[in-house]
Protein backbone atom coordinates (compact mmCIF):
# COMPACT_ATOMS: atom_id res chain seq x y z
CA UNK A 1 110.88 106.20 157.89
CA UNK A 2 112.21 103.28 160.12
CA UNK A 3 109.70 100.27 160.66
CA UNK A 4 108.61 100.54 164.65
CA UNK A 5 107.01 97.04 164.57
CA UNK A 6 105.73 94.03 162.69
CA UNK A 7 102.06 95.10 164.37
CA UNK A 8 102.38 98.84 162.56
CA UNK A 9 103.69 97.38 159.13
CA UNK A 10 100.62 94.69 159.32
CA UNK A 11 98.21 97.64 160.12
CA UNK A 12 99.68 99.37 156.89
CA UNK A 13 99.06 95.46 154.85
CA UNK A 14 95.62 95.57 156.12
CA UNK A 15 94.94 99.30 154.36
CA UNK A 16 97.04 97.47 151.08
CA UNK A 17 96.62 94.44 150.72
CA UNK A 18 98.57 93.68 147.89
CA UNK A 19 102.23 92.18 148.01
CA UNK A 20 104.95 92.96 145.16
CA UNK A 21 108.11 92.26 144.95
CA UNK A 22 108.70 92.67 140.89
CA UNK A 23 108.26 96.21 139.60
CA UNK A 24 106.75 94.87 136.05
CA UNK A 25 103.51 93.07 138.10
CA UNK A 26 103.41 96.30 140.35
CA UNK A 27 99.25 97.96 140.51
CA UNK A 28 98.50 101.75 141.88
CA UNK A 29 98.33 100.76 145.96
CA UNK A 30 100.65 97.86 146.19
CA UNK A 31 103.54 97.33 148.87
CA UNK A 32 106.73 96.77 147.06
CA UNK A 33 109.34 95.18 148.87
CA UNK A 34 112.83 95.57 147.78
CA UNK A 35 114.26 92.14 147.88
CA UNK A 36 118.02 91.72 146.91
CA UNK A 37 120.06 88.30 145.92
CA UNK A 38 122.79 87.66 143.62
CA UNK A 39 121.88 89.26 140.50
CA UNK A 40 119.46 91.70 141.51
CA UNK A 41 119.11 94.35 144.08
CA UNK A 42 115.06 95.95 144.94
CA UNK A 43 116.13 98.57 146.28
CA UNK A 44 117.26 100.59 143.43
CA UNK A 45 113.68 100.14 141.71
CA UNK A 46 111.83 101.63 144.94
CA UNK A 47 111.77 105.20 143.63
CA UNK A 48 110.72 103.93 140.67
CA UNK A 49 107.54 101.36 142.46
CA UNK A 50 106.67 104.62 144.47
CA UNK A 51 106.01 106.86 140.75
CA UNK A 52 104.50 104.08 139.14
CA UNK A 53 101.66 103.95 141.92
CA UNK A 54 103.35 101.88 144.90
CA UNK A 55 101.88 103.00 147.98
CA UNK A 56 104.64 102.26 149.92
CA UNK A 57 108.45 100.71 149.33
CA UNK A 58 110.22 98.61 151.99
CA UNK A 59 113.50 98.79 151.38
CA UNK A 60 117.11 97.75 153.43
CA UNK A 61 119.69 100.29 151.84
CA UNK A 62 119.56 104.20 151.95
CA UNK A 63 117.60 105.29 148.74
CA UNK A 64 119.66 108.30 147.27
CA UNK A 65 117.21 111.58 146.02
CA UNK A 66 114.36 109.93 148.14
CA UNK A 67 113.69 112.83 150.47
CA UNK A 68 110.60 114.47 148.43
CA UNK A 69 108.92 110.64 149.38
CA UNK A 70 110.72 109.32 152.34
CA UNK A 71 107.30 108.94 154.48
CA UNK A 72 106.41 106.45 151.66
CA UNK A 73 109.79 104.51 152.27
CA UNK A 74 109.71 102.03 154.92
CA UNK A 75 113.39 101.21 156.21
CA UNK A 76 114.11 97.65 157.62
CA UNK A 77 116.82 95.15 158.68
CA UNK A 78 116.08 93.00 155.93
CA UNK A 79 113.52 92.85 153.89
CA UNK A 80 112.86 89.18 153.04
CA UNK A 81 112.90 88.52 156.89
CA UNK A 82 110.56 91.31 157.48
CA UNK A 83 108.47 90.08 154.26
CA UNK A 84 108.14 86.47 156.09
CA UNK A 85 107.34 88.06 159.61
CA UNK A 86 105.02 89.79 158.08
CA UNK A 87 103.58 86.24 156.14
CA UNK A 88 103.40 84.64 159.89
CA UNK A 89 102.14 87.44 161.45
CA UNK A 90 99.01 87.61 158.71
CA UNK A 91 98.88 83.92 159.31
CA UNK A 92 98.66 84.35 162.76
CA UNK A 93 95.00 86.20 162.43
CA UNK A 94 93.60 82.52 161.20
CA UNK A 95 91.83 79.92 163.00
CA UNK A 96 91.32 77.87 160.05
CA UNK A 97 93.12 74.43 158.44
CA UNK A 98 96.23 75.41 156.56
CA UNK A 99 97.41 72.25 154.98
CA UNK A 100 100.61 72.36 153.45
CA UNK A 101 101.93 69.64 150.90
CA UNK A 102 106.01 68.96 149.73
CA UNK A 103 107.28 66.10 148.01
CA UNK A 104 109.96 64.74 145.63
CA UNK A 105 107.46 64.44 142.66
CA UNK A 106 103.37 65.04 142.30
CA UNK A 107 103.31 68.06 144.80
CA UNK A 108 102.01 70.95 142.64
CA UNK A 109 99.79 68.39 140.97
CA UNK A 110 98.44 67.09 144.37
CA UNK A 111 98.21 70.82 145.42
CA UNK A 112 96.15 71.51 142.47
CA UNK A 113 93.42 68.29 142.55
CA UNK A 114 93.17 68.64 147.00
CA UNK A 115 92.50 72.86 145.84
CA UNK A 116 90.01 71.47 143.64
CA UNK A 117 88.32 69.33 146.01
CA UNK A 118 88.34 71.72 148.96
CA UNK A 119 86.96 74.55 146.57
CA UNK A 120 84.29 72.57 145.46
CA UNK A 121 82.79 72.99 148.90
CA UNK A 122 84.80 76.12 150.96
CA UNK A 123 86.21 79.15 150.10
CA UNK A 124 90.12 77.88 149.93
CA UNK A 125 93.21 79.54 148.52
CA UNK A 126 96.16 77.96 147.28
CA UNK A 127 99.85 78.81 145.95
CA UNK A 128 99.50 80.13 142.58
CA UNK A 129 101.85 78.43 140.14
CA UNK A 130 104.81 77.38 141.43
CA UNK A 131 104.74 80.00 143.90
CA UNK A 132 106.79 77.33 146.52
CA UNK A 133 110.29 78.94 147.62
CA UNK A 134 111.42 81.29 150.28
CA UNK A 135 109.57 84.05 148.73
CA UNK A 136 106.76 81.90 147.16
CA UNK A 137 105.54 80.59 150.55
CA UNK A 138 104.97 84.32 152.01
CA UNK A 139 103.45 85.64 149.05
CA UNK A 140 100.87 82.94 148.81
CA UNK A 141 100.38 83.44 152.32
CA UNK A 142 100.13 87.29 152.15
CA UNK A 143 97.15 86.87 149.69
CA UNK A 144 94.96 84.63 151.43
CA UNK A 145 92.06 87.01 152.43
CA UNK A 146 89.84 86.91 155.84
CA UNK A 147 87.53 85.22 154.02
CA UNK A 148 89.13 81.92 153.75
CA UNK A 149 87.74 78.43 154.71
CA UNK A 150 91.02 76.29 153.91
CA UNK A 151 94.64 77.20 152.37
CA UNK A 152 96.71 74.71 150.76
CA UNK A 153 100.56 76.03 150.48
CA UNK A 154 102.99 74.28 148.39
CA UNK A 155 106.86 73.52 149.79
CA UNK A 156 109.61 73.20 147.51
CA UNK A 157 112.80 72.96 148.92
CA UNK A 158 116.45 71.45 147.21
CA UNK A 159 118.44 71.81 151.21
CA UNK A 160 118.11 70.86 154.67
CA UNK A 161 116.30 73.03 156.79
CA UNK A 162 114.18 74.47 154.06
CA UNK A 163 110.98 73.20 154.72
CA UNK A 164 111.76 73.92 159.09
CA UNK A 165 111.87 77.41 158.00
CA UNK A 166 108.62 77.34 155.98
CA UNK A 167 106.82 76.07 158.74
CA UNK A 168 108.43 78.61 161.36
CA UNK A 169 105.67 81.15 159.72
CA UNK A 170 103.41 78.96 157.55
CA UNK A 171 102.34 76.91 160.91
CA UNK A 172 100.56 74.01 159.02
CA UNK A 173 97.87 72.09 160.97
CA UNK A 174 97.77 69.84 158.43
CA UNK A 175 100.57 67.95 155.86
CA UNK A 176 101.63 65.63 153.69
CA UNK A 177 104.73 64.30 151.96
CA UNK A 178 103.83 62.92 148.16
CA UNK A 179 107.08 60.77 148.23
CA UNK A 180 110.71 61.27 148.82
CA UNK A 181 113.15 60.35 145.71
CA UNK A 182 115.81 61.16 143.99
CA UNK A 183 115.40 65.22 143.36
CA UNK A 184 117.99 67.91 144.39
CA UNK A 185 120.54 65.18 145.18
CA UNK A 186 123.09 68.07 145.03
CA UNK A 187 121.53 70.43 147.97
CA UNK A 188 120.18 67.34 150.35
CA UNK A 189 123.09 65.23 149.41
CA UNK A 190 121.80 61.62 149.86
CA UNK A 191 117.96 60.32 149.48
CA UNK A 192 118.51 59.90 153.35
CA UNK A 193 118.63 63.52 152.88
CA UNK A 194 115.76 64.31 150.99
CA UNK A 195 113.78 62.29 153.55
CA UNK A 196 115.51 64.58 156.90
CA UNK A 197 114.82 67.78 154.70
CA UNK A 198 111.00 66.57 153.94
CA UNK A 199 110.33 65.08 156.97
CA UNK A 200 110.81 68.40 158.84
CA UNK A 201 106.97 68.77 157.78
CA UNK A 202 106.29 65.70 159.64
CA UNK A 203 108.56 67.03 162.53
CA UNK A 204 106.46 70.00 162.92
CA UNK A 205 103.11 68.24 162.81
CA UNK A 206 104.48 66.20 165.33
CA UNK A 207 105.17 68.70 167.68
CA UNK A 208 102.49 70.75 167.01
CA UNK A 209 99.13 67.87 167.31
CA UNK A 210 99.16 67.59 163.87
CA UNK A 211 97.28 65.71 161.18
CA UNK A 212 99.23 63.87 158.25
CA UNK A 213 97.75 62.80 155.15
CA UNK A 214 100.15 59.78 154.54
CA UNK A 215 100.39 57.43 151.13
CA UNK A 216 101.05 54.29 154.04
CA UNK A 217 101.98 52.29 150.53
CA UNK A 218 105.05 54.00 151.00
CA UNK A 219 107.02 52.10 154.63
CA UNK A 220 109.27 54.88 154.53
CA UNK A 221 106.37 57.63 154.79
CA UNK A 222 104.96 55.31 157.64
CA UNK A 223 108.22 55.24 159.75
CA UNK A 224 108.63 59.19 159.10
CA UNK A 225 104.98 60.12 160.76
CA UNK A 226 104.96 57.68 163.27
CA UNK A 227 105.26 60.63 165.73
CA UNK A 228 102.41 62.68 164.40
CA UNK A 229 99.12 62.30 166.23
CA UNK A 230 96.57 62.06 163.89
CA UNK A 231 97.44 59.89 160.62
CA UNK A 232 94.79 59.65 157.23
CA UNK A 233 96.07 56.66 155.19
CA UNK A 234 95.77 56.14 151.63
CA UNK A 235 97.45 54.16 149.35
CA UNK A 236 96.78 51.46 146.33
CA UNK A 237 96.94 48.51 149.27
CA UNK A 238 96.96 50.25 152.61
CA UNK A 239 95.40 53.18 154.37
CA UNK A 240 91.37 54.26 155.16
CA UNK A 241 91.25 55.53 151.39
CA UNK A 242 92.22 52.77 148.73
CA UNK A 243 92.15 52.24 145.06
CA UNK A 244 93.72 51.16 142.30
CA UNK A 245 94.78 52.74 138.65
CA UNK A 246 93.32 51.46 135.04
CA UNK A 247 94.52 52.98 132.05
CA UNK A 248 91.67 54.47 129.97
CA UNK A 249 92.43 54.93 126.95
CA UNK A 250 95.86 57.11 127.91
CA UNK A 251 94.06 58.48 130.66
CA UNK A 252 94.18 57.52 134.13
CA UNK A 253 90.99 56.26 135.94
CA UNK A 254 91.09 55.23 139.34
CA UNK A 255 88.61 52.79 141.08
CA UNK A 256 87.98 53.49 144.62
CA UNK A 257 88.09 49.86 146.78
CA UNK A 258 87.51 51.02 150.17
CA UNK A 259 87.28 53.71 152.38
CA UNK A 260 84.38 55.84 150.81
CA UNK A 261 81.44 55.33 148.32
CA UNK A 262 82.73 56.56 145.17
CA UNK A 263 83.10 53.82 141.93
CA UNK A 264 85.42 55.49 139.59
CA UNK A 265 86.91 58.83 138.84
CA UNK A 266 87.83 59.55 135.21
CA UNK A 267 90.34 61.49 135.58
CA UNK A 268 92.40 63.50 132.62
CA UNK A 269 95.65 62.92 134.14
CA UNK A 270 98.43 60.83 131.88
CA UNK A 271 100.12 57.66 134.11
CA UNK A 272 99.60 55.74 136.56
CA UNK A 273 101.68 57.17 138.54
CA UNK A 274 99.03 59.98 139.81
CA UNK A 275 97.38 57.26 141.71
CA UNK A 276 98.74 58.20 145.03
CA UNK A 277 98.34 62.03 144.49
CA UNK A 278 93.81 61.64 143.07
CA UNK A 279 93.80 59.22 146.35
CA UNK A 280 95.32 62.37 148.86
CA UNK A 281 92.81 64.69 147.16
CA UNK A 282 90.04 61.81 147.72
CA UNK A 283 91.69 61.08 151.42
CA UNK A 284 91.44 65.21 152.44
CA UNK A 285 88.50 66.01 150.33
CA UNK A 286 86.78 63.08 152.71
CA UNK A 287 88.56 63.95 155.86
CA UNK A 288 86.90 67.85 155.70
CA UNK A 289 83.40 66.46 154.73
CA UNK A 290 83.36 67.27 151.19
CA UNK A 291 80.20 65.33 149.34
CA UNK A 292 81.67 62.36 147.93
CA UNK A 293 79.71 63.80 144.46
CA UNK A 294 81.66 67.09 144.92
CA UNK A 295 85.00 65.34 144.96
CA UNK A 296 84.53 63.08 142.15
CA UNK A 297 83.12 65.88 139.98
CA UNK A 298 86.56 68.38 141.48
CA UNK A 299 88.76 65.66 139.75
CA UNK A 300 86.95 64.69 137.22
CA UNK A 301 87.00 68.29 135.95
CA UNK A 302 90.39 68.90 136.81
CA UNK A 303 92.12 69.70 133.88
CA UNK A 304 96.42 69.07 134.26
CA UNK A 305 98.34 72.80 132.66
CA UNK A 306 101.41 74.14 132.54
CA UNK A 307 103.43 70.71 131.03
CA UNK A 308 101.99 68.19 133.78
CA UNK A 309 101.03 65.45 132.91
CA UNK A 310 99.08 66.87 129.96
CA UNK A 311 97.91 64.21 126.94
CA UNK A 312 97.62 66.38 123.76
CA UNK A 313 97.14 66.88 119.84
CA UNK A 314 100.31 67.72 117.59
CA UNK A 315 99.29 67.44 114.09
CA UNK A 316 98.58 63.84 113.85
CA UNK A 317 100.33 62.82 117.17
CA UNK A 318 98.92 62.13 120.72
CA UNK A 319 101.80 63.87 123.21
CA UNK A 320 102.08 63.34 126.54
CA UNK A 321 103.82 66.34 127.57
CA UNK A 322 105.51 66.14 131.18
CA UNK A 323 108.08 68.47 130.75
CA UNK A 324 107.80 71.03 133.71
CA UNK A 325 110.17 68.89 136.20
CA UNK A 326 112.62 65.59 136.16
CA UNK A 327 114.73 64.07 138.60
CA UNK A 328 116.12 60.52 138.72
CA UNK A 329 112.41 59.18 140.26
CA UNK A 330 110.30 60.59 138.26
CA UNK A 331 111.78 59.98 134.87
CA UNK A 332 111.73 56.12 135.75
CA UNK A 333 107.92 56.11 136.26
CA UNK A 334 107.43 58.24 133.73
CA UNK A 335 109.50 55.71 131.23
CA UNK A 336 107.81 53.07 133.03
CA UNK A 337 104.26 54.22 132.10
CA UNK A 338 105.20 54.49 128.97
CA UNK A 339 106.23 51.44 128.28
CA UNK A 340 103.24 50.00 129.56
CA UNK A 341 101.52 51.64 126.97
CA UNK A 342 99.29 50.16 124.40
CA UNK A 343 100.48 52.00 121.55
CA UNK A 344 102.02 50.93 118.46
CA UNK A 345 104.47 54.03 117.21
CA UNK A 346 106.19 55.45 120.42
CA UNK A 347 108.69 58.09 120.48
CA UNK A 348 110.37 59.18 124.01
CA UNK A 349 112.30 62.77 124.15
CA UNK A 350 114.02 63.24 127.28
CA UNK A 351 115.61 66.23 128.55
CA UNK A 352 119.20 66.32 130.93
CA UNK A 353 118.10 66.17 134.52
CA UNK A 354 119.67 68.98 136.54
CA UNK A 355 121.01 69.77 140.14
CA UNK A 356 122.52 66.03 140.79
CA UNK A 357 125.51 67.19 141.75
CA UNK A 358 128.47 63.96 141.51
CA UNK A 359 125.31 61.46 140.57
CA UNK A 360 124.61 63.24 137.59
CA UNK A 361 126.38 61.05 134.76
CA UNK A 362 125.56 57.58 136.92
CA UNK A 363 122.15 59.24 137.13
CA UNK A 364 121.27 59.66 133.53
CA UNK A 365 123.20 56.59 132.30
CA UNK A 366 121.13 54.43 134.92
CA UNK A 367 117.94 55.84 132.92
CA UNK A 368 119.48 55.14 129.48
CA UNK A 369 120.32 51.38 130.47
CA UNK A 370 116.18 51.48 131.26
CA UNK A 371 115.61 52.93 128.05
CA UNK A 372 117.61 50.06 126.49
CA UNK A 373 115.06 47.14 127.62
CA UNK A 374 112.13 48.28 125.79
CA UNK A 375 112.53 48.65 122.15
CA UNK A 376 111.24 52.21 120.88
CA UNK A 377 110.95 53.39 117.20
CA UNK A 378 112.95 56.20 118.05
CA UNK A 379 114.69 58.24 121.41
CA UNK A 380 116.07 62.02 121.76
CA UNK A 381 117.93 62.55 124.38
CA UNK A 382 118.47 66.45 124.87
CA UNK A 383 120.68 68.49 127.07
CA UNK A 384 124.52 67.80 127.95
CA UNK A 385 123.77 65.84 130.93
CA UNK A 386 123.76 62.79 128.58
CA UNK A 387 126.69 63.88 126.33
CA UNK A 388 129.02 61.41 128.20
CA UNK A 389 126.79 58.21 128.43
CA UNK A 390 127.20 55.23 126.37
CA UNK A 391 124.26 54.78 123.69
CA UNK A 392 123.32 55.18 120.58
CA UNK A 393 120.03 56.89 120.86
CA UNK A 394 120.01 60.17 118.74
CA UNK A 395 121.26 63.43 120.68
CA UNK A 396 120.61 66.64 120.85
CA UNK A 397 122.20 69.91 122.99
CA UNK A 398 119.61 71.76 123.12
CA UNK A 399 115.87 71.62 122.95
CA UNK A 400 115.74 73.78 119.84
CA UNK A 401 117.78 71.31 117.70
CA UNK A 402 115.74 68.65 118.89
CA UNK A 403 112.57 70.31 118.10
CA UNK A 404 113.99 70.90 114.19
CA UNK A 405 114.31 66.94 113.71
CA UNK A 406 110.95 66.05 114.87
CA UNK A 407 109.24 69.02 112.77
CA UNK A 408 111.35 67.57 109.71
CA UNK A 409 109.89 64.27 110.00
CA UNK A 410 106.45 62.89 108.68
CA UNK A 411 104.52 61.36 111.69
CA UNK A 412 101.36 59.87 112.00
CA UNK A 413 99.67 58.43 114.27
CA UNK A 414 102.73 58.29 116.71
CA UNK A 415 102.82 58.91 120.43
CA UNK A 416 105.56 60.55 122.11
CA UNK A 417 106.58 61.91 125.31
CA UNK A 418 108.03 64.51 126.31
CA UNK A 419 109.87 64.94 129.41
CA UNK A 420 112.75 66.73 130.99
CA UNK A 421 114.24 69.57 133.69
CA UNK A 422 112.25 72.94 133.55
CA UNK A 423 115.77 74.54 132.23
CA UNK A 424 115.81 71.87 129.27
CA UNK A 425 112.28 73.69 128.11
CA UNK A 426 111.81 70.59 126.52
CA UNK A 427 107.76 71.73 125.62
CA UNK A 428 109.29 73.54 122.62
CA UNK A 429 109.50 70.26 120.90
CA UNK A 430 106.13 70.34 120.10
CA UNK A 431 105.98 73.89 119.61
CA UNK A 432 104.98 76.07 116.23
């Protein structure tokens, strides 16, 4: 049957509840919808979603042998638009603060510590994983319930006009920008680009008597919300929320100076570099009347997964494992922090950063030439992005080969870290 309206699809969503788009993750009443790209095409698994419980496929081709089940087949223009009308429309039922966060670096962190925070004291939802994209966004918002308090939604974006078209259906009332570096130089072009393609959060806020959550240690973040109405500062030496970072024994503690009576959160985050994204949860946690105890316990207990930021055992090692994302800014801080490091056996392993475009060799020779100032007992540098530089660290091409040296050798008492492009996979290093 052909879709009559957004209104009748949404009264169908309301009866199932449950979004699908991948057949394998598909449970008896779910809505599959059919999306196509590239290398894959929905459609020819909607037969298939209906028999294996699916209570309804949307699809955007003609199904072939469908006509024993065609009331269960819902036809439409397209079915990612349709999926992300349907997002806004769902959104639309809310009177409630959705804050949405994007960034160069720190996002799904941040997202994870202000979830933890705002949970602590409402019922809030948040993207699950890195659920951030063009399909991410509607997904995360198509499982937020009626019962929600708060929603925090996640951004990614690697183009211009990317994060416009996330808040065309996410409508955030609330934002913030972690920091705008050098990530997906080969979609936004420039940094100048990163900031236009970022900033279109701030853009909306603007125009839409928004509130910003803004790191005002940052000029550039100052100049790009100057528009928006309401402004929360934080920062290390500006903003209502301050603080500064002391390294605790590899972990990162942060000592609130001003702006709200909490001493010191232990935190079990790795560098000093998470300052700015423990100060936003601290900043929004405050701003929504969380109990300062509430959001020092929320990040106290917050415990960093999925290769962020994680400090951990491997056999007689300390890791810091970092490894789910690199670009050009966050590898320096990373390297940085390291070096800053009290520790008297370090090893760094750093995986090829990707989707830099023409910058990519003056990219990862730029981080070599850092590497070169500090002296380290030993460096791996992984992945063919650094194939052409000019060093003499040991290399690897791929993450596998790396991973045999360091099992072959006999190391106590060492720490390394671990760091590189999701694609590198540079977490098997350290794996059995």
């Amino acid at each position: 049957m052909k879709l009559g309206s957004i209104e009748d699809l949404y009264s169908i969503y309301t009866t199932h509840p449950s979004v699908v788009t991948d057949t394998r993750k598909l449970k008896s009443g779910d809505l599959y919808f059919a999306l196509k790209g590239p290398n894959f095409n929905g459609n020819v698994f909607a037969i298939a979603a209906l028999e294996a419980g699916a209570a309804y496929a949307i699809v955007d081709e003609e199904i072939p042998n469908s006509s024993a089940i065609q009331d269960s087949i819902i036809f439409v223009e397209d079915v990612l638009t349709t999926l992300q009308a349907l997002a806004k429309y769902h959104r639309q039922q809310f009177n409630i603060p959705f804050i949405a966060i994007t960034g160069s670096n720190g996002k799904t962190t941040t997202k994870e510590l202000v979830y933890a925070v705002l949970a602590s004291h409402f019922k809030t939802y948040t993207t699950q994983g890195n659920l951030n994209n063009h399909i991410g966004v509607p997904l995360t918002l198509l499982s937020i319930p009626k019962d929600a308090d708060m929603a925090v939604i996640e951004m990614g974006a690697n183009h211009i006009h990317e994060i416009e078209s996330y808040c065309a259906y996410t409508l955030p009332t609330h934002g913030m920008i972690t920091n705008c570096g050098k990530a997906h130089l080969e979609g936004f072009g420039s940094e100048a680009g990163v900031k236009k393609g970022k900033g279109e959060l701030f853009d909306f806020l603007s125009t839409h008597n928004g509130t910003a959550f803004v790191m005002e240690d940052y000029d550039y973040l100052q100049t790009m919300s100057h528009k928006i109405p309401h402004i929360i500062g934080y920062g290390q030496y500006n903003g209502q929320i301050q603080g500064e970072a002391i390294d605790h024994d590899g972990m990162l503690t942060v000592k609130i100076n001003k702006g709200i009576e909490i001493d010191s959160i232990f935190t079990h985050l790795v560098g000093n570099y998470n300052l700015p994204n423990v100060l936003a949860a601290v900043a929004i946690g405050q701003h929504f009347k969380v109990p300062n105890e509430k959001i020092k316990s929320a990040i106290e207990h917050y415990i960093p997964t999925n290769s962020r930021s994680q400090l951990l055992k491997w056999k007689n090692n300390e890791v810091i494992l970092d490894a789910y994302n690199a670009n050009p800014s966050s590898m320096k801080l990373a390297v940085d922090n390291f070096a800053k490091m009290n520790k008297e056996h370090k090893i760094v392993c750093l995986g090829g950063m990707r989707e830099l475009g023409t910058d990519t060799l003056m990219e990862h020779q730029l981080l070599i030439d850092q590497l070169k100032q500090t002296n380290w007992e030993n460096v791996l540098l992984v992945g063919s992005e650094f194939k052409p530089c000019d060093h003499n660290y040991l290399y690897f091409d791929t993450a596998i080969e790396a991973k045999a040296w360091l099992h072959a050798q006999t190391l106590k008492d060492y720490t390394i870290l671990i760091k590189g492009s999701r694609g590198i996979q540079m977490e098997q290093l350290i794996a059995p």
